[in-house]
N, C-alpha and C. Protein backbone atom coordinates (compact mmCIF):
# COMPACT_ATOMS: atom_id res chain seq x y z
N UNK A 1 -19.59 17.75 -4.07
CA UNK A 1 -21.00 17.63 -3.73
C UNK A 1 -21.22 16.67 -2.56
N UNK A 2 -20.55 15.61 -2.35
CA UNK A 2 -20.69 14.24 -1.81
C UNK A 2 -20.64 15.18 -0.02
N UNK A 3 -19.19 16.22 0.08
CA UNK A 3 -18.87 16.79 1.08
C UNK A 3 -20.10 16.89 1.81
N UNK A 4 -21.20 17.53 1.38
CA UNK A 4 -22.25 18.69 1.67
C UNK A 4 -23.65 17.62 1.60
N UNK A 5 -23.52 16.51 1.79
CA UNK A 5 -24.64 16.06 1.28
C UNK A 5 -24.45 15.03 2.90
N UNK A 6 -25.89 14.62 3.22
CA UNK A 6 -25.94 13.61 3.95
C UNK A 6 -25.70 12.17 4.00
N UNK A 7 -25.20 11.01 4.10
CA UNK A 7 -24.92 9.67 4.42
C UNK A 7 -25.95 9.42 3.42
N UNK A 8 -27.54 9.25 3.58
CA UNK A 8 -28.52 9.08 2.93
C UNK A 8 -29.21 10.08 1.71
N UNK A 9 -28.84 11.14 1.25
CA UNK A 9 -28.54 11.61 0.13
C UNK A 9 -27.59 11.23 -0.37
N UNK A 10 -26.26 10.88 0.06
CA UNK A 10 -25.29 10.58 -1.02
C UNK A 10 -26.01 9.20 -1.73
N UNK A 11 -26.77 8.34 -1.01
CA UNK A 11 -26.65 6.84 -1.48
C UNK A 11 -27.77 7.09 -2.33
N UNK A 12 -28.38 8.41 -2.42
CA UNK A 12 -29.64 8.49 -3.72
C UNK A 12 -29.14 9.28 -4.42
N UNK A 13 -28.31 10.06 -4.39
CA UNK A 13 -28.19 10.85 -5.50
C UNK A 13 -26.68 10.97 -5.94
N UNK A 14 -25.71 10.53 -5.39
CA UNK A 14 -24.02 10.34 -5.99
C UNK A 14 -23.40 9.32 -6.46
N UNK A 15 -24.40 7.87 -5.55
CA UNK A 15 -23.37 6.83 -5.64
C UNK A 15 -23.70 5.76 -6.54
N UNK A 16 -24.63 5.94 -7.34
CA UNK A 16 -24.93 5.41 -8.51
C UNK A 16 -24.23 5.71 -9.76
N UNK A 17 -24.26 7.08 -9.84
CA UNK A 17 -23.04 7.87 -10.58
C UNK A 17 -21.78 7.74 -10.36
N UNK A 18 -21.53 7.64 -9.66
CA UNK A 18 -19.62 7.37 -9.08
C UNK A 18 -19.49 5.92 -9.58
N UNK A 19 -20.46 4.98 -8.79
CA UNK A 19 -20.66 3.48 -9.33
C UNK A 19 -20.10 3.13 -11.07
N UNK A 20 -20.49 3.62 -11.10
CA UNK A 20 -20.73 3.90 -13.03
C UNK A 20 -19.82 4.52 -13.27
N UNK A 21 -18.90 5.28 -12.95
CA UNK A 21 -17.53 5.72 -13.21
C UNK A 21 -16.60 5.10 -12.85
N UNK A 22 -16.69 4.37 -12.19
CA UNK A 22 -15.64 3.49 -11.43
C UNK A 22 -14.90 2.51 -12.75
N UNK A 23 -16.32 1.88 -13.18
CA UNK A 23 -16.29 0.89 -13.97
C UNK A 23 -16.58 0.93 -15.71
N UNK A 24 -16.21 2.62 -15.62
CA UNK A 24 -16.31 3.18 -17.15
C UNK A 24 -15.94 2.22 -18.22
N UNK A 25 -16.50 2.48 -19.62
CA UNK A 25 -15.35 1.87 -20.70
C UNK A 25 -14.36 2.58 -20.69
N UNK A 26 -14.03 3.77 -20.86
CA UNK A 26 -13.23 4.76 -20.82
C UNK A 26 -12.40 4.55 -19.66
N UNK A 27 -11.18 4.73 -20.07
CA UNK A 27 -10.11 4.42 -19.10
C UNK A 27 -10.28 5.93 -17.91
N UNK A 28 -10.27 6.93 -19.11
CA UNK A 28 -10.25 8.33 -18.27
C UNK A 28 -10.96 8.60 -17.40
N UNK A 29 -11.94 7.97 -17.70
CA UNK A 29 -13.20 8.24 -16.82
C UNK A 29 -12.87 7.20 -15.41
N UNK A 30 -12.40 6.27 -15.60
CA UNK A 30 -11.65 5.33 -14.20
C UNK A 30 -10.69 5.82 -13.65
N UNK A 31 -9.72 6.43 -14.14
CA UNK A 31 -8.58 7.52 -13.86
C UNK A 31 -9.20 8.19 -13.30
N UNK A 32 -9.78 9.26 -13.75
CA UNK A 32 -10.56 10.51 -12.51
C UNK A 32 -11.20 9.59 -10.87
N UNK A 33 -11.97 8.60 -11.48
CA UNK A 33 -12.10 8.18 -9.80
C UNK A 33 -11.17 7.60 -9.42
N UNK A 34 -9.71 6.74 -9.62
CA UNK A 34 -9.12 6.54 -9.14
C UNK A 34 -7.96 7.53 -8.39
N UNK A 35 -7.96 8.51 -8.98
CA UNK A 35 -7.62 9.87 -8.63
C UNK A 35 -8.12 10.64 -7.73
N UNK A 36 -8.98 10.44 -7.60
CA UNK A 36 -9.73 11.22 -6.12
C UNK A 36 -10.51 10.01 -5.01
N UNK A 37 -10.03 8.74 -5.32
CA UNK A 37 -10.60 8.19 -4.24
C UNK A 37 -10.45 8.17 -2.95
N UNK A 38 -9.32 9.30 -2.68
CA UNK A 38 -9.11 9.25 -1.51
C UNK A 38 -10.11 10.14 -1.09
N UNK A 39 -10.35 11.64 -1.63
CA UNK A 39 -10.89 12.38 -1.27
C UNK A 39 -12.45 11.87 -1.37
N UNK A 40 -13.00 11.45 -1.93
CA UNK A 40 -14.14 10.35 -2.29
C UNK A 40 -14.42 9.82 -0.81
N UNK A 41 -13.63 9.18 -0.62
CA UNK A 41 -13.63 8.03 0.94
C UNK A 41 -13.86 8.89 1.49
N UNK A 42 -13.04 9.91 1.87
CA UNK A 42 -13.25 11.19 3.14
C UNK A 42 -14.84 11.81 2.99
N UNK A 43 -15.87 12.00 1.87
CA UNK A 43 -16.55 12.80 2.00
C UNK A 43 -17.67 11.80 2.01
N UNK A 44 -17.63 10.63 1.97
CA UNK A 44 -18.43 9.40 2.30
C UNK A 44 -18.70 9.41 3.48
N UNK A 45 -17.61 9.07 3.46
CA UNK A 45 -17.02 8.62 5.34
C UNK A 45 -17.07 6.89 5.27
N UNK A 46 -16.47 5.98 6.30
CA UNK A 46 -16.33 4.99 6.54
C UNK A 46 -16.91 3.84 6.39
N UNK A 47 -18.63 4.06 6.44
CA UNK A 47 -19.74 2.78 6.09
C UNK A 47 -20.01 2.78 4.69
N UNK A 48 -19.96 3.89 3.58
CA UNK A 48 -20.32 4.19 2.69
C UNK A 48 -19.13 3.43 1.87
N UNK A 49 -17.85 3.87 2.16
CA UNK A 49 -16.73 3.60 1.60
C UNK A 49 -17.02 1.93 1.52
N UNK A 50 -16.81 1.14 2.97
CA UNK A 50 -16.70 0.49 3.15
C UNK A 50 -17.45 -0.78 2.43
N UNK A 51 -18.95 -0.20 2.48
CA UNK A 51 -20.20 -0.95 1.68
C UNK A 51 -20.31 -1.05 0.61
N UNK A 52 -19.55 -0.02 -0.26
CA UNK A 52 -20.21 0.78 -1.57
C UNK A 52 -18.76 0.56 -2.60
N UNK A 53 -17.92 1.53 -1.73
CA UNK A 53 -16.96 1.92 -2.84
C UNK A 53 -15.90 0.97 -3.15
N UNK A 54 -15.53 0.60 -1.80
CA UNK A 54 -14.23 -0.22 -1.72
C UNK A 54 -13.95 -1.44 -2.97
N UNK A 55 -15.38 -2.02 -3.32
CA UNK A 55 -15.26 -3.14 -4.58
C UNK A 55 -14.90 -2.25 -5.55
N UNK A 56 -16.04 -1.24 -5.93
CA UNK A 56 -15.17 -0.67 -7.16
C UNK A 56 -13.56 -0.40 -7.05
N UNK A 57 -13.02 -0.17 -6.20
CA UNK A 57 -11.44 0.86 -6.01
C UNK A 57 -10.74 -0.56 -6.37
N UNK A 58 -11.00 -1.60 -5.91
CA UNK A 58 -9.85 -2.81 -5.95
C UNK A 58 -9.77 -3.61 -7.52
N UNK A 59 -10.95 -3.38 -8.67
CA UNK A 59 -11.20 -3.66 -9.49
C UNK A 59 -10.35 -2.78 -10.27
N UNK A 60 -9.48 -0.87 -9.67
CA UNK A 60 -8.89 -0.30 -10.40
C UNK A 60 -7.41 -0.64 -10.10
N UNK A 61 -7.05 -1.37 -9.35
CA UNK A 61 -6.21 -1.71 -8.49
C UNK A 61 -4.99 -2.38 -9.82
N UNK A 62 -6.65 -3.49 -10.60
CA UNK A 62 -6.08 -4.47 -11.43
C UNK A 62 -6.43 -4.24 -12.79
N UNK A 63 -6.36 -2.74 -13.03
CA UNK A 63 -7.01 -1.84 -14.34
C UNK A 63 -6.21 -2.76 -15.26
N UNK A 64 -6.54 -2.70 -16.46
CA UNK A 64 -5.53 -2.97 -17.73
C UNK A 64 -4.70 -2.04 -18.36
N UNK A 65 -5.00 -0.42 -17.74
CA UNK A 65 -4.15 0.43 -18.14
C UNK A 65 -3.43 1.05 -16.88
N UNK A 66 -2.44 1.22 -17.18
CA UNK A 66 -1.29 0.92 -16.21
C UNK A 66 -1.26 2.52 -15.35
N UNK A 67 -2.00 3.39 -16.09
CA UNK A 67 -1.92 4.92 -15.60
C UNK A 67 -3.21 4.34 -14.35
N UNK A 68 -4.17 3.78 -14.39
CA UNK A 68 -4.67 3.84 -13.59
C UNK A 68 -4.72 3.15 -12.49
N UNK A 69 -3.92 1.96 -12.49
CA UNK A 69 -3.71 1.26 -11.64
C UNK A 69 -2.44 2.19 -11.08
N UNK A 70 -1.39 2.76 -11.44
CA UNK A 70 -0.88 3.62 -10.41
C UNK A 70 -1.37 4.77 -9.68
N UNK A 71 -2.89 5.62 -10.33
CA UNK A 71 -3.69 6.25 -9.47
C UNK A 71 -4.03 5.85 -9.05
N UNK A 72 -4.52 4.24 -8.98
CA UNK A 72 -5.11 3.70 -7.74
C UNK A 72 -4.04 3.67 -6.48
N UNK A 73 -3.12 2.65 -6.37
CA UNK A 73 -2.06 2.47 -6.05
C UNK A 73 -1.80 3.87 -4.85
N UNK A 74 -2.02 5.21 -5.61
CA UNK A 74 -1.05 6.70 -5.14
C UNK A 74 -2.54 6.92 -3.89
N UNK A 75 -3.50 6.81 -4.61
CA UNK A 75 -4.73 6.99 -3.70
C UNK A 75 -4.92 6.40 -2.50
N UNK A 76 -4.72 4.83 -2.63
CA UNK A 76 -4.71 4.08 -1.42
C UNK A 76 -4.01 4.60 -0.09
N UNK A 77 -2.71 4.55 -0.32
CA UNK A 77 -1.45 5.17 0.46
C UNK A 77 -2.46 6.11 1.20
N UNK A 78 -2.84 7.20 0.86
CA UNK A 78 -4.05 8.15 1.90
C UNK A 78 -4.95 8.44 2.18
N UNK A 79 -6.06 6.94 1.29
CA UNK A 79 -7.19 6.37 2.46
C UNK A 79 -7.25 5.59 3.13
N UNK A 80 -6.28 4.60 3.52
CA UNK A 80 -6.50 3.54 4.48
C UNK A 80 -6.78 4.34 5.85
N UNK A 81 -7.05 5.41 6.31
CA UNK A 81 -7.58 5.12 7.33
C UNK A 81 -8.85 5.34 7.69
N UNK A 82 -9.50 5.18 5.89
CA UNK A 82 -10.94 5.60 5.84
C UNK A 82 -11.53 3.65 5.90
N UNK A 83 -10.16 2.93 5.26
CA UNK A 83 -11.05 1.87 5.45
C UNK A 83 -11.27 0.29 6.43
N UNK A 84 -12.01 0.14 6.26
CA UNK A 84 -11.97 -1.39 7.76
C UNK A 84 -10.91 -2.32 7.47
N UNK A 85 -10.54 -2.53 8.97
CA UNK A 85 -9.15 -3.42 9.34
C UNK A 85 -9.96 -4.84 8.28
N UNK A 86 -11.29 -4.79 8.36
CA UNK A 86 -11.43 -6.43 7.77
C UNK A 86 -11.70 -6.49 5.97
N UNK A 87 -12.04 -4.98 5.81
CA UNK A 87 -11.97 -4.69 4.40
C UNK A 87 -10.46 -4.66 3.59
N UNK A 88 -9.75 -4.52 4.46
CA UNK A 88 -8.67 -4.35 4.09
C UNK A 88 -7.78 -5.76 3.90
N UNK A 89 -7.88 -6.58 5.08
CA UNK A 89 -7.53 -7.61 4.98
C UNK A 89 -7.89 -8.67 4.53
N UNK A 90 -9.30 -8.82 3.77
CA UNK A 90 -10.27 -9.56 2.82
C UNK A 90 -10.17 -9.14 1.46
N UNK A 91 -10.39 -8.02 1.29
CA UNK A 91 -10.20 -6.98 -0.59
C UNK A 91 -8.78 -6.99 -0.85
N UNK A 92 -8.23 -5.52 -0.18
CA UNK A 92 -7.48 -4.70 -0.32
C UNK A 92 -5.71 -6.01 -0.62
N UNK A 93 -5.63 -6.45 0.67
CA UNK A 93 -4.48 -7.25 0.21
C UNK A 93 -4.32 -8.32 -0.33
N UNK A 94 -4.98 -9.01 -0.63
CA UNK A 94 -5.29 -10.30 -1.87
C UNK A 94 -5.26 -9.79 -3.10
N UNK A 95 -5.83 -8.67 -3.31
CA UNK A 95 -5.95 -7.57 -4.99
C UNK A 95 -4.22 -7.46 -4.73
N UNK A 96 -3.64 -6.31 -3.92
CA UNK A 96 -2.15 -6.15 -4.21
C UNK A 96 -1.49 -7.47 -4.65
N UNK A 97 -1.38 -8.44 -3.71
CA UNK A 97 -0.99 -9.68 -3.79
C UNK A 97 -1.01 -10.43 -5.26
N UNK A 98 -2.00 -9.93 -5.76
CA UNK A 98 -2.20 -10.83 -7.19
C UNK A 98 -1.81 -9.52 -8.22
N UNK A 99 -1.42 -8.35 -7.66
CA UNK A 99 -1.79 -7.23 -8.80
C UNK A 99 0.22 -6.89 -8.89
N UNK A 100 1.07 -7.22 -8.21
CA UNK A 100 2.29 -6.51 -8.28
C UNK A 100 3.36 -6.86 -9.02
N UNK A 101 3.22 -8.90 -9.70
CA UNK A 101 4.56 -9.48 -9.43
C UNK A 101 4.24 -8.62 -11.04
N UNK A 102 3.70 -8.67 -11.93
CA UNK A 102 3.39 -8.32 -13.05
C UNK A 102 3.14 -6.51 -13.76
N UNK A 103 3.11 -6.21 -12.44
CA UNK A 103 2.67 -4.33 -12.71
C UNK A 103 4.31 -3.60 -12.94
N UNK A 104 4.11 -2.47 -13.01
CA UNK A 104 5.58 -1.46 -13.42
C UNK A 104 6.02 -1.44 -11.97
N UNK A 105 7.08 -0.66 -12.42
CA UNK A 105 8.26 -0.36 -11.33
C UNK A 105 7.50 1.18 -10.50
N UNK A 106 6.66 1.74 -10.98
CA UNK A 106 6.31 2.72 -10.04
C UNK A 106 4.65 2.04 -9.11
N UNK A 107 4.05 1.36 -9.86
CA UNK A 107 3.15 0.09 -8.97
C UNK A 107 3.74 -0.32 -7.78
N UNK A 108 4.89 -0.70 -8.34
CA UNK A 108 5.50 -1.78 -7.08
C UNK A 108 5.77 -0.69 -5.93
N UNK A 109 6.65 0.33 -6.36
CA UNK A 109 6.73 1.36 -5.39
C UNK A 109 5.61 2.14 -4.88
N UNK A 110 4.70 2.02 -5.24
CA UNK A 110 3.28 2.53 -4.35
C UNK A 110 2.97 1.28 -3.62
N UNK A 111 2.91 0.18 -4.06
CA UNK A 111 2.89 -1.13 -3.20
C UNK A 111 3.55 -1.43 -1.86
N UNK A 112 4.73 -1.30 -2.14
CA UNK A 112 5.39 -1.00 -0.99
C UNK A 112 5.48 -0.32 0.24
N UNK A 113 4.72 1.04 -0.62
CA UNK A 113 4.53 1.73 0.55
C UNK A 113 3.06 1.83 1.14
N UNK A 114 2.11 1.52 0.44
CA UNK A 114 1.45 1.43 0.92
C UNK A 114 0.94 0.18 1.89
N UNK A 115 2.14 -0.77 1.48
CA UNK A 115 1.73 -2.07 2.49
C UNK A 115 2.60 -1.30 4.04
N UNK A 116 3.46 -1.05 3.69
CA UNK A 116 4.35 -0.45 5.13
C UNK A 116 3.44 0.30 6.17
N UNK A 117 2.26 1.31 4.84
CA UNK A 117 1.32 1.82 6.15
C UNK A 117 0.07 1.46 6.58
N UNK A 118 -0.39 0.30 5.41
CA UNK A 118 -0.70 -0.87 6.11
C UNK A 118 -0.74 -1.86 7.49
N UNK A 119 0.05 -1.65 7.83
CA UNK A 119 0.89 -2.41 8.35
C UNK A 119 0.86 -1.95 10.24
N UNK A 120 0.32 -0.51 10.22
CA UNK A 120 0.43 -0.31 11.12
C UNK A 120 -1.22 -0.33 11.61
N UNK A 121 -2.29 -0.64 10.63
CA UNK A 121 -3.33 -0.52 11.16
C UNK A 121 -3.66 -2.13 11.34
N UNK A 122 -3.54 -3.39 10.32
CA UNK A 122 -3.77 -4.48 10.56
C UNK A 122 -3.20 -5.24 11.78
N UNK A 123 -1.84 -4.94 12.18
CA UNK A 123 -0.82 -5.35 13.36
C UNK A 123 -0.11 -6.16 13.32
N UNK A 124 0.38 -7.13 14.30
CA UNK A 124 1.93 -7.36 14.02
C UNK A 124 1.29 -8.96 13.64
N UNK A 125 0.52 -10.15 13.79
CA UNK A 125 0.24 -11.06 12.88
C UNK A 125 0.10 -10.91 11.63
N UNK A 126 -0.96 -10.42 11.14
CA UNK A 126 -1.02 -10.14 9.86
C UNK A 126 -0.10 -9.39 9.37
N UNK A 127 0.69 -8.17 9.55
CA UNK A 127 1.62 -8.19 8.88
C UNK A 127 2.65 -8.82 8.43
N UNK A 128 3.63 -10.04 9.58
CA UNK A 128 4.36 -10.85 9.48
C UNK A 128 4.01 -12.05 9.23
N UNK A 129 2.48 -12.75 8.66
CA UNK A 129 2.55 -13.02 8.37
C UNK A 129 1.82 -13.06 6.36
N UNK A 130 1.27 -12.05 6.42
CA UNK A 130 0.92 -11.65 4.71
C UNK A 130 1.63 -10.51 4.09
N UNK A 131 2.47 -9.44 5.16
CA UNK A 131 2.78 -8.37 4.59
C UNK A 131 4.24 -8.94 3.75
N UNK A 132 4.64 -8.94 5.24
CA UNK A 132 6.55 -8.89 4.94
C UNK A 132 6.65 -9.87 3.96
N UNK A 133 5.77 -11.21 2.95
CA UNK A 133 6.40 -11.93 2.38
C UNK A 133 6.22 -11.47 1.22
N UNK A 134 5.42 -10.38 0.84
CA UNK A 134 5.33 -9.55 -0.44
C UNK A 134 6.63 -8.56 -0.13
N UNK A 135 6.95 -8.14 0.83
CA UNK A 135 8.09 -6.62 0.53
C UNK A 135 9.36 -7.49 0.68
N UNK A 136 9.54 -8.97 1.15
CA UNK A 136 10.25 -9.72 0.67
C UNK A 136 10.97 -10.05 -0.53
N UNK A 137 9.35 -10.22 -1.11
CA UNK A 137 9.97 -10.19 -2.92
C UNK A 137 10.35 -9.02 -3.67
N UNK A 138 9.47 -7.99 -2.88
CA UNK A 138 9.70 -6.67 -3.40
C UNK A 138 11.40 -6.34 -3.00
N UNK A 139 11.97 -6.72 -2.50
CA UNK A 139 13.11 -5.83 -2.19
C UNK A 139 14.15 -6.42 -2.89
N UNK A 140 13.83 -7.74 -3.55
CA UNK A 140 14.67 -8.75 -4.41
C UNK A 140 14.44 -7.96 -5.79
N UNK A 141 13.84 -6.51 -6.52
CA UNK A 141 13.21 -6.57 -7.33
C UNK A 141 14.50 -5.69 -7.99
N UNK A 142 14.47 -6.51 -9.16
CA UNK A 142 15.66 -5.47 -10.39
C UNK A 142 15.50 -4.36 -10.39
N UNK A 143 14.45 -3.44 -10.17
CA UNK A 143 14.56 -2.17 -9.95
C UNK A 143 14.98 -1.60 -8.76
N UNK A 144 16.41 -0.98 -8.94
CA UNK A 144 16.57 0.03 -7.80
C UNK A 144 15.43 0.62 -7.01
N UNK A 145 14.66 1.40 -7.29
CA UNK A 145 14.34 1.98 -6.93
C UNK A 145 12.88 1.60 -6.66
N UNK A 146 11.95 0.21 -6.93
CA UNK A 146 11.83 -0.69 -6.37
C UNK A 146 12.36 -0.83 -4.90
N UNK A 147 13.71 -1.22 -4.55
CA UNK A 147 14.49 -1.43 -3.42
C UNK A 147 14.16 -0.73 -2.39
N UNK A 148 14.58 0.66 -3.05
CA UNK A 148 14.88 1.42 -2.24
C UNK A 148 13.65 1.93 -2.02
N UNK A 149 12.17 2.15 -2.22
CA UNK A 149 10.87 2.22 -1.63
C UNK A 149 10.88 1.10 -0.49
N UNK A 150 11.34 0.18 -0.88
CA UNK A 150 10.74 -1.30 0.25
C UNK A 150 11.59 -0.54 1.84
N UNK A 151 13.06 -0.69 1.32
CA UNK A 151 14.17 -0.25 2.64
C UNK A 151 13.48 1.14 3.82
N UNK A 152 12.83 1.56 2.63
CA UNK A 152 12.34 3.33 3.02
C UNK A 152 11.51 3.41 4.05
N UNK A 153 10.40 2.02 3.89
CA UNK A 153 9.42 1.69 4.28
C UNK A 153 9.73 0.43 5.81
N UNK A 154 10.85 -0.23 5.41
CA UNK A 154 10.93 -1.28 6.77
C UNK A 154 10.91 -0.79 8.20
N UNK A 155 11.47 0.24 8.13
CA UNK A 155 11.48 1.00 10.07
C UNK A 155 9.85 1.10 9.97
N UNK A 156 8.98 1.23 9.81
CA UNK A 156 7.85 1.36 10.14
C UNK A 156 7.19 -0.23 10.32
N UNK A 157 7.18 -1.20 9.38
CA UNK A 157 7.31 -2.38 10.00
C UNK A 157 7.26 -2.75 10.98
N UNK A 158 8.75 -2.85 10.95
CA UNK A 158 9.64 -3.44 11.80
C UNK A 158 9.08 -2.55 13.24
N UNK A 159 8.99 -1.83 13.60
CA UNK A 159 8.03 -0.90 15.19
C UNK A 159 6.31 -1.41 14.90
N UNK A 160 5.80 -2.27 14.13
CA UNK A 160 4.74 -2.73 14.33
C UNK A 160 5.30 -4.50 14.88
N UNK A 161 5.88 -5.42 14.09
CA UNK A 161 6.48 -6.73 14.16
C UNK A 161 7.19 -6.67 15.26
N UNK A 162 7.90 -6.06 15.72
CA UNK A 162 9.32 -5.90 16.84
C UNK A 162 10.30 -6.78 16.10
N UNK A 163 10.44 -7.33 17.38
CA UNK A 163 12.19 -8.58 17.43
C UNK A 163 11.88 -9.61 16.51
N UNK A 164 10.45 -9.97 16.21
CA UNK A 164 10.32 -11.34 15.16
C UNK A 164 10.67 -10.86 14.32
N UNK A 165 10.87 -9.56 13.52
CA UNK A 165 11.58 -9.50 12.60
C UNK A 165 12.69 -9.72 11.79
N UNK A 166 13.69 -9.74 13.06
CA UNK A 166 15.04 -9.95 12.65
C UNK A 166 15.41 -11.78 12.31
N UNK A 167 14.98 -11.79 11.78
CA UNK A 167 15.02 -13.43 11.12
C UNK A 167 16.34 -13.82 10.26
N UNK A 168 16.84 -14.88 10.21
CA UNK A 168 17.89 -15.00 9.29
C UNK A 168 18.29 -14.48 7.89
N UNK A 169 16.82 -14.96 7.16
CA UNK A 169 16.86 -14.60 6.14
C UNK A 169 16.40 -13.01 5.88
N UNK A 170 15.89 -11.65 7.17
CA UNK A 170 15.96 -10.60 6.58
C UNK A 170 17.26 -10.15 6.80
N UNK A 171 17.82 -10.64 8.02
CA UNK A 171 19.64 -10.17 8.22
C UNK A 171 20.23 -10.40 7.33
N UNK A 172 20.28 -11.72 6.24
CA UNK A 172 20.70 -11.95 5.27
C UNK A 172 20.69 -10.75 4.41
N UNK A 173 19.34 -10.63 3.95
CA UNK A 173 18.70 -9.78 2.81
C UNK A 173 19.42 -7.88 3.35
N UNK A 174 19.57 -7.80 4.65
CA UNK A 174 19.95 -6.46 4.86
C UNK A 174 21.87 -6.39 4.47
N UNK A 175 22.05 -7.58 4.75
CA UNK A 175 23.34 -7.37 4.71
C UNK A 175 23.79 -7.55 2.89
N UNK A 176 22.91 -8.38 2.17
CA UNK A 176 23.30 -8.22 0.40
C UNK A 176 23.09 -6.53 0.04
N UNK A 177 21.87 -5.82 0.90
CA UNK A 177 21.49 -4.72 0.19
C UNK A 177 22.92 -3.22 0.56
N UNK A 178 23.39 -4.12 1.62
CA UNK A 178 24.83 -3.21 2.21
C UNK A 178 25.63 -2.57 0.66
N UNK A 179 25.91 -4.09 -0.08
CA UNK A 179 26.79 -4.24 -1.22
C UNK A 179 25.55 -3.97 -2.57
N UNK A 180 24.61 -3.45 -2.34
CA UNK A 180 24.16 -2.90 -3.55
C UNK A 180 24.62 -2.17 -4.51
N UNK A 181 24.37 -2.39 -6.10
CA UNK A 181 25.32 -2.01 -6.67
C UNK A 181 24.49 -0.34 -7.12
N UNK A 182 23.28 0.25 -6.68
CA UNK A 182 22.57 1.63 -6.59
C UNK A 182 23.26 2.09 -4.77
N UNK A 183 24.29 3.21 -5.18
CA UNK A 183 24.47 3.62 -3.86
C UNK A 183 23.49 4.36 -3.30
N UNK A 184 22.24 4.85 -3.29
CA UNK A 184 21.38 5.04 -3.02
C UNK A 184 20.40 4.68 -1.53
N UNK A 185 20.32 2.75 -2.50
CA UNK A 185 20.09 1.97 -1.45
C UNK A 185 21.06 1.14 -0.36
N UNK A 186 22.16 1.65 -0.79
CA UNK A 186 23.51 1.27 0.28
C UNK A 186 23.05 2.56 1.25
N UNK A 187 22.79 3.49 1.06
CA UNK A 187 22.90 5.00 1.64
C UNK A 187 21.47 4.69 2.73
N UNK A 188 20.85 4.18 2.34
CA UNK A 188 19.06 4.08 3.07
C UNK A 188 19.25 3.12 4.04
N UNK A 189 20.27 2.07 3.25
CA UNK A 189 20.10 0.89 4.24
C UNK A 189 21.10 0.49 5.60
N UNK A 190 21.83 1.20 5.62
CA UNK A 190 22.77 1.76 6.44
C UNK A 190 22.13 2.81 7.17
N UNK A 191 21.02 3.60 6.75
CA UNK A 191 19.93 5.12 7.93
C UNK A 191 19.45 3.76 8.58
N UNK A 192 18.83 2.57 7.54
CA UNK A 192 17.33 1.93 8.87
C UNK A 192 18.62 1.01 9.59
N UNK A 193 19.56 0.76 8.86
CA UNK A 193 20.42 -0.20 10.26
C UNK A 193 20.40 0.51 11.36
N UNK A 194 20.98 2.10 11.15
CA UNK A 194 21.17 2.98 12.65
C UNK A 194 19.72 3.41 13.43
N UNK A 195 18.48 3.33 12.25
CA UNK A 195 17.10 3.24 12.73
C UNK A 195 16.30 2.58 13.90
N UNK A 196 17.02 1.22 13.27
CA UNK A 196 16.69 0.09 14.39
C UNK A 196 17.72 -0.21 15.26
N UNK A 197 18.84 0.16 15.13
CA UNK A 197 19.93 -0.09 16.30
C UNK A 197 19.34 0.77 17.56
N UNK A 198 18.49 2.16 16.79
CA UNK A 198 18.04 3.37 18.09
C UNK A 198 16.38 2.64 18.65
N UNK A 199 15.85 2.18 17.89
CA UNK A 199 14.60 1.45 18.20
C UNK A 199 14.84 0.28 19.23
N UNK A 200 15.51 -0.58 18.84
CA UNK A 200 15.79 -1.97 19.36
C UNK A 200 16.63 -2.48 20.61
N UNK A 201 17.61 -1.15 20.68
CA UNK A 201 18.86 -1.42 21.75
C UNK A 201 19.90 -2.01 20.81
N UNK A 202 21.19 -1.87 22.24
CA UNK A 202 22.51 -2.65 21.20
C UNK A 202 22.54 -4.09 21.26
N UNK A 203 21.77 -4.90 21.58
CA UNK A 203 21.84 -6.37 21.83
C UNK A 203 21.21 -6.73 20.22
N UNK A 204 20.17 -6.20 19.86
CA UNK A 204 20.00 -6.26 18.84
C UNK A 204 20.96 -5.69 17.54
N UNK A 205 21.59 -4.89 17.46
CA UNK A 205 22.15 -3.68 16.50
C UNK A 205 23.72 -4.92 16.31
């Protein structure tokens, strides 16, 4: 409905209702909007999202039930480019920040990636200095596969940050993940070494 409706019809006749779903008792009923918030954002569009929706979405971010905080999580990943560089960097990453050390292993891996594409809209300060120290911890994380989302995700980074990237302690961290004991992420992390050897030149590599 939202599609077909004007900027100023939606804000009288949808978004009071959506409002109110956001913040259901019912988990299900938060699930369904966290489930389509992407498509939600798109049929808003950008001021609506921005004004309206975005508080509710970050409140699902830090659901108490764990199904919905990973629909939130899956949703994000393909609206950020519905929402503002300053919404994003005021809401959006302070909520992740407080929402991951404690969430599941498939959280963290939507986390990850969604900070990576992050990453290319906020730019190379803010990422290096609020992103990379979360996919930092993230890549230290007992879950394989945890890991191997973060590794999946660094070439994209790393072409927003450049050369400040290569810091002691991530050369460090690339060279423990060499000897990982998931060959998986031995297998990934050895593609972004030859990734950035083709990005960077051989002075770097």
């Amino acid at each position: 409905m939202a599609k077909h409706l004007t900027k100023d019809e939606n804000q009288i006749h949808t978004m009071g209702t959506l409002l109110a779903a956001g913040e259901d008792k019912s988990w299900k009923v938060r699930l369904a909007f966290a489930r389509n918030f992407a498509e939600l954002a798109n049929a808003f569009g950008n001021e609506l999202t921005d004004n309206n929706l975005i508080q509710t979405f970050t409140l699902l971010l830090n659901d108490q039930e764990a199904e919905v905080k990973q629909a939130a999580i899956l949703s994000l990943r393909t609206c950020l480019s519905q929402l503002s560089v300053q919404k994003t960097c005021s809401l959006i990453l302070p909520t992740l920040t407080n929402a991951y050390a404690e969430s599941t292993q498939q959280f963290k891996c939507g986390t990850s990636t969604a900070l990576c594409e992050m990453s290319t809209l906020v730019g190379k300060d803010f990422s290096h200095q609020k992103i990379m120290p979360i996919l930092t911890e993230l890549i230290k994380d007992e879950s394989s596969e945890v890991r191997l989302s973060v590794v999946e995700g660094l070439h994209k980074i790393a072409t927003v940050i450049g050369e400040e990237i290569f810091s002691a302690p991530f050369i460090a961290q690339l060279t423990q993940l060499t000897k990982d004991t998931q060959w998986r992420v031995r297998m990934v992390v050895f593609g972004l070494i030859g990734e950035l050897a083709k990005s960077f030149g051989k002075e770097i590599f």
